[in-house]
N, C-alpha and C. Protein backbone atom coordinates (compact mmCIF):
# COMPACT_ATOMS: atom_id res chain seq x y z
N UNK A 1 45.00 373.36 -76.26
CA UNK A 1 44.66 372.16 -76.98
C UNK A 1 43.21 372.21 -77.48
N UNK A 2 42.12 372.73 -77.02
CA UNK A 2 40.94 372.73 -77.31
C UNK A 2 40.94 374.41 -77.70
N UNK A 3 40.36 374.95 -79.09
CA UNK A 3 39.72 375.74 -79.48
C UNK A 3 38.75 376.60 -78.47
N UNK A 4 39.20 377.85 -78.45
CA UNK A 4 38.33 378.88 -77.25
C UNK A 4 36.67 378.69 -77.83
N UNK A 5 36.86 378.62 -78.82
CA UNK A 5 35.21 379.04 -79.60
C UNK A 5 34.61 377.74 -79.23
N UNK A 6 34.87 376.33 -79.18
CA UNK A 6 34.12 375.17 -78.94
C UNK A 6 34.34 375.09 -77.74
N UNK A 7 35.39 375.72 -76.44
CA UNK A 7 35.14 375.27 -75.32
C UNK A 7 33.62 375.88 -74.44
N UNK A 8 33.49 376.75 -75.27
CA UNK A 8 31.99 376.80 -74.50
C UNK A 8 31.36 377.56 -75.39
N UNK A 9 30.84 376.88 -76.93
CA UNK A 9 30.20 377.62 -77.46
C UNK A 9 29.16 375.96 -77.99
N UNK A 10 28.54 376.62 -79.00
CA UNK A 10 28.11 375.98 -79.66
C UNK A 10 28.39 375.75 -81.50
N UNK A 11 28.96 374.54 -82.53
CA UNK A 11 28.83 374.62 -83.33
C UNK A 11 28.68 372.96 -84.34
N UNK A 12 27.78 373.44 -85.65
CA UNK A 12 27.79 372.15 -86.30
C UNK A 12 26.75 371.01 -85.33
N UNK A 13 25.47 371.73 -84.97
CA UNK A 13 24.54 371.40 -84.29
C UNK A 13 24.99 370.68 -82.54
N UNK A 14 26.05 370.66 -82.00
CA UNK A 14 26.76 370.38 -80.85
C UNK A 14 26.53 371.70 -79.93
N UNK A 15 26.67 371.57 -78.64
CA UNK A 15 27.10 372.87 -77.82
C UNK A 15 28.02 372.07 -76.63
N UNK A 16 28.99 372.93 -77.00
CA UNK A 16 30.38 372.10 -76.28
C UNK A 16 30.83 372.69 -74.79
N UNK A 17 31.09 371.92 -74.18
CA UNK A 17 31.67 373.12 -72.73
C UNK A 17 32.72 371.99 -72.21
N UNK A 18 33.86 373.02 -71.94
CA UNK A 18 34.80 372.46 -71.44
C UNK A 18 34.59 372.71 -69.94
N UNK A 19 35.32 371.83 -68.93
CA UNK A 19 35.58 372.15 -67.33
C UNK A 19 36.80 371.99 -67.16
N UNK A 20 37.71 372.65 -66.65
CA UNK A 20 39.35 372.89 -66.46
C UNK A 20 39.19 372.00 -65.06
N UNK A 21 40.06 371.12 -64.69
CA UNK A 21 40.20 370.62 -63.22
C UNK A 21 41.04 371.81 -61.97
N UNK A 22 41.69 371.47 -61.31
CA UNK A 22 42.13 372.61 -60.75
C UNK A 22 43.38 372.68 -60.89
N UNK A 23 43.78 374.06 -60.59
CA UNK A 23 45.33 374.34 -61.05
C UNK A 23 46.13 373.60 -59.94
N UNK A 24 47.38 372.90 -60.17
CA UNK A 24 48.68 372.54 -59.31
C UNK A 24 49.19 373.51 -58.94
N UNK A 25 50.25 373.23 -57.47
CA UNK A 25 50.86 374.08 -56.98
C UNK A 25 51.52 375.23 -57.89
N UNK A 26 52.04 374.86 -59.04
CA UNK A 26 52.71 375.77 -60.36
C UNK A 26 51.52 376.23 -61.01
N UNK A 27 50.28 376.02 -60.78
CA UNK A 27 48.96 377.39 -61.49
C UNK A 27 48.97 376.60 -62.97
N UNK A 28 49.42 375.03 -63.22
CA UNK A 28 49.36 374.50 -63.98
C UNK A 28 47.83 373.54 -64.32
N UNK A 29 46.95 373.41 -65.29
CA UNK A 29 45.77 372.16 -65.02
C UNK A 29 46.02 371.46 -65.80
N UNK A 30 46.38 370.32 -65.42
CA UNK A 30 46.37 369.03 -66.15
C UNK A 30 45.18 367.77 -66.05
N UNK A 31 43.85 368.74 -65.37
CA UNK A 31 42.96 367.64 -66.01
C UNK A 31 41.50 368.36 -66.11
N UNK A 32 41.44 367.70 -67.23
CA UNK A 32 39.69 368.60 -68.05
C UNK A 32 38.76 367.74 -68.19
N UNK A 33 37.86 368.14 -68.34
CA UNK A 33 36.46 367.37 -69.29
C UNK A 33 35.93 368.52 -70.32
N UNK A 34 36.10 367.68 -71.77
CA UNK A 34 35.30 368.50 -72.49
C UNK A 34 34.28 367.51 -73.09
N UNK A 35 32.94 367.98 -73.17
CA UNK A 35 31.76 367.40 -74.04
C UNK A 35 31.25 367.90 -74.92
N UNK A 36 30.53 366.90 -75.92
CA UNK A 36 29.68 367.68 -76.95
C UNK A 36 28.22 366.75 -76.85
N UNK A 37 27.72 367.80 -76.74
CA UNK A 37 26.26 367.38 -76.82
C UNK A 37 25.46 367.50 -77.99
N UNK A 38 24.21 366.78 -78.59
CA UNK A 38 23.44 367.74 -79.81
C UNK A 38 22.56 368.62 -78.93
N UNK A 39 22.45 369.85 -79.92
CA UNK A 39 21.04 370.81 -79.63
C UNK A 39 20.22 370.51 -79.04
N UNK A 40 19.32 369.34 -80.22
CA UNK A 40 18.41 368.55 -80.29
C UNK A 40 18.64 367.39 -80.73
N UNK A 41 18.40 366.62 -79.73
CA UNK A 41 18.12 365.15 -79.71
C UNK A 41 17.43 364.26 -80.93
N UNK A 42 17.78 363.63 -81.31
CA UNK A 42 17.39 362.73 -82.02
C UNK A 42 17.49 361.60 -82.40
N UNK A 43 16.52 360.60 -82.48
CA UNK A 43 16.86 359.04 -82.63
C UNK A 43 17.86 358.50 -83.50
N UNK A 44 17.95 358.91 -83.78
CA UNK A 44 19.31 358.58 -85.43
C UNK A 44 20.23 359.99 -85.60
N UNK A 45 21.49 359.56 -85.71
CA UNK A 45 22.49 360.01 -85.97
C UNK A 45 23.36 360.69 -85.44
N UNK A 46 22.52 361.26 -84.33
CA UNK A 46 23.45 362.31 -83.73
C UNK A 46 23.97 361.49 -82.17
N UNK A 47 24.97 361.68 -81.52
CA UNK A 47 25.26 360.96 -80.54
C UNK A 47 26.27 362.28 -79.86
N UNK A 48 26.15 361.56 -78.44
CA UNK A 48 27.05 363.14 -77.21
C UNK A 48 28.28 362.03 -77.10
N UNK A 49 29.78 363.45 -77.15
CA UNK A 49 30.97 363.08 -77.10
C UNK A 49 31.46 363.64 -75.59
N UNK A 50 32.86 362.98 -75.51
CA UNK A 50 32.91 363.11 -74.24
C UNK A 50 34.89 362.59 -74.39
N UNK A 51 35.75 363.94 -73.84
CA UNK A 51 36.83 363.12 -73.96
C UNK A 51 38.01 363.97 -72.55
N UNK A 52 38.48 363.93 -72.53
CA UNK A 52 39.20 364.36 -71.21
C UNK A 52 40.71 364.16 -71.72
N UNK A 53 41.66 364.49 -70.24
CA UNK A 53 43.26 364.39 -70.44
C UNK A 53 43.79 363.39 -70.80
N UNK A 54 42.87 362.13 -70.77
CA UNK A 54 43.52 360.92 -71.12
C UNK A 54 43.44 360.91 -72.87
N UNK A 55 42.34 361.98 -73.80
CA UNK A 55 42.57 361.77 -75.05
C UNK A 55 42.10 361.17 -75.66
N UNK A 56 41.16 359.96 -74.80
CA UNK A 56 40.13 359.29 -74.96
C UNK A 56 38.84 359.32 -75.83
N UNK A 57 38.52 359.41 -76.90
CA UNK A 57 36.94 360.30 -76.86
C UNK A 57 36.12 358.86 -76.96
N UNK A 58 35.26 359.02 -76.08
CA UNK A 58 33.28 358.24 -75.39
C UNK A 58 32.51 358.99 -76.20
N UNK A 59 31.61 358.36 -75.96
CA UNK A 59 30.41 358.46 -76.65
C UNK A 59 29.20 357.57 -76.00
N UNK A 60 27.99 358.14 -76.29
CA UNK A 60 26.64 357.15 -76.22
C UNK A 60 25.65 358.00 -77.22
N UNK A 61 24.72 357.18 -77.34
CA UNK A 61 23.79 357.26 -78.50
C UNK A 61 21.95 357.61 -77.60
N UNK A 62 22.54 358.02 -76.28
CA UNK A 62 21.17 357.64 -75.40
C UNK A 62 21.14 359.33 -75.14
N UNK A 63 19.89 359.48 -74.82
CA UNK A 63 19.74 361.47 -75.15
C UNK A 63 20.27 361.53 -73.24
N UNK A 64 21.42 362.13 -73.44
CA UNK A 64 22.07 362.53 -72.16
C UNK A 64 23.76 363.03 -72.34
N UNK A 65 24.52 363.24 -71.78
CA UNK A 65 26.07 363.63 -71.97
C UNK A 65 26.58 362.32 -71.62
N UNK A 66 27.71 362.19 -72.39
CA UNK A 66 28.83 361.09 -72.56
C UNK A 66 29.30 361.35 -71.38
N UNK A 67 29.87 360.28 -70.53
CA UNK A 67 30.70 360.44 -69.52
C UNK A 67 32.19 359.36 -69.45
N UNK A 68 32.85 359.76 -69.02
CA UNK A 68 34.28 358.66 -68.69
C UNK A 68 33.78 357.10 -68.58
N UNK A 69 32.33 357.13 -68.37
CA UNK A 69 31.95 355.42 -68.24
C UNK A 69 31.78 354.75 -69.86
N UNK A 70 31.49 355.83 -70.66
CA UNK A 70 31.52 354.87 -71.80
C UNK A 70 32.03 354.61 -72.88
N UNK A 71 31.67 353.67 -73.38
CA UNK A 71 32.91 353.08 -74.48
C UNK A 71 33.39 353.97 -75.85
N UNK A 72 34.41 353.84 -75.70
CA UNK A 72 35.76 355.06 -76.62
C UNK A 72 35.04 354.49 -78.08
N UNK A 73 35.17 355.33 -79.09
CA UNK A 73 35.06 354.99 -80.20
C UNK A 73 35.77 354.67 -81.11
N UNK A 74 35.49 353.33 -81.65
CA UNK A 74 35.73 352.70 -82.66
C UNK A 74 36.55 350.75 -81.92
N UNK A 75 34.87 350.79 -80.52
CA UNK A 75 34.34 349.73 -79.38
C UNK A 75 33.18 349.00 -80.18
């Protein structure tokens, strides 16, 4: 579901890293976190994403990584 090259690369001024949760008894993972962060920070425009198995994608506008606490976009 997520692109090998953005799960832990960087592109389009973001550097993205995915975390796989752990595999089920069947070597199956059904739960992730992937984020996008900017490079470089900046007061305007750029904001860190943040979306997981629920499909969800968060966001904040504050220089740090998005987490499951904040509000989904288009809040």
């Amino acid at each position: 579901m997520v692109d090998s090259g953005l799960a832990g690369g960087t592109k389009d001024l973001y550097a993205f890293t995915y975390t796989p949760g752990r595999r089920d008894a069947a070597g199956r993972i059904e739960t992730y976190t992937l984020t996008a962060r900017p490079l470089k920070f900046r007061r305007w425009g750029l904001q860190s994403f943040f979306t997981d198995e629920t499909r969800v994608i968060r966001y904040t506008a504050e220089d740090r990584p998005a987490t499951a606490k904040d509000p989904p976009i288009g809040y």
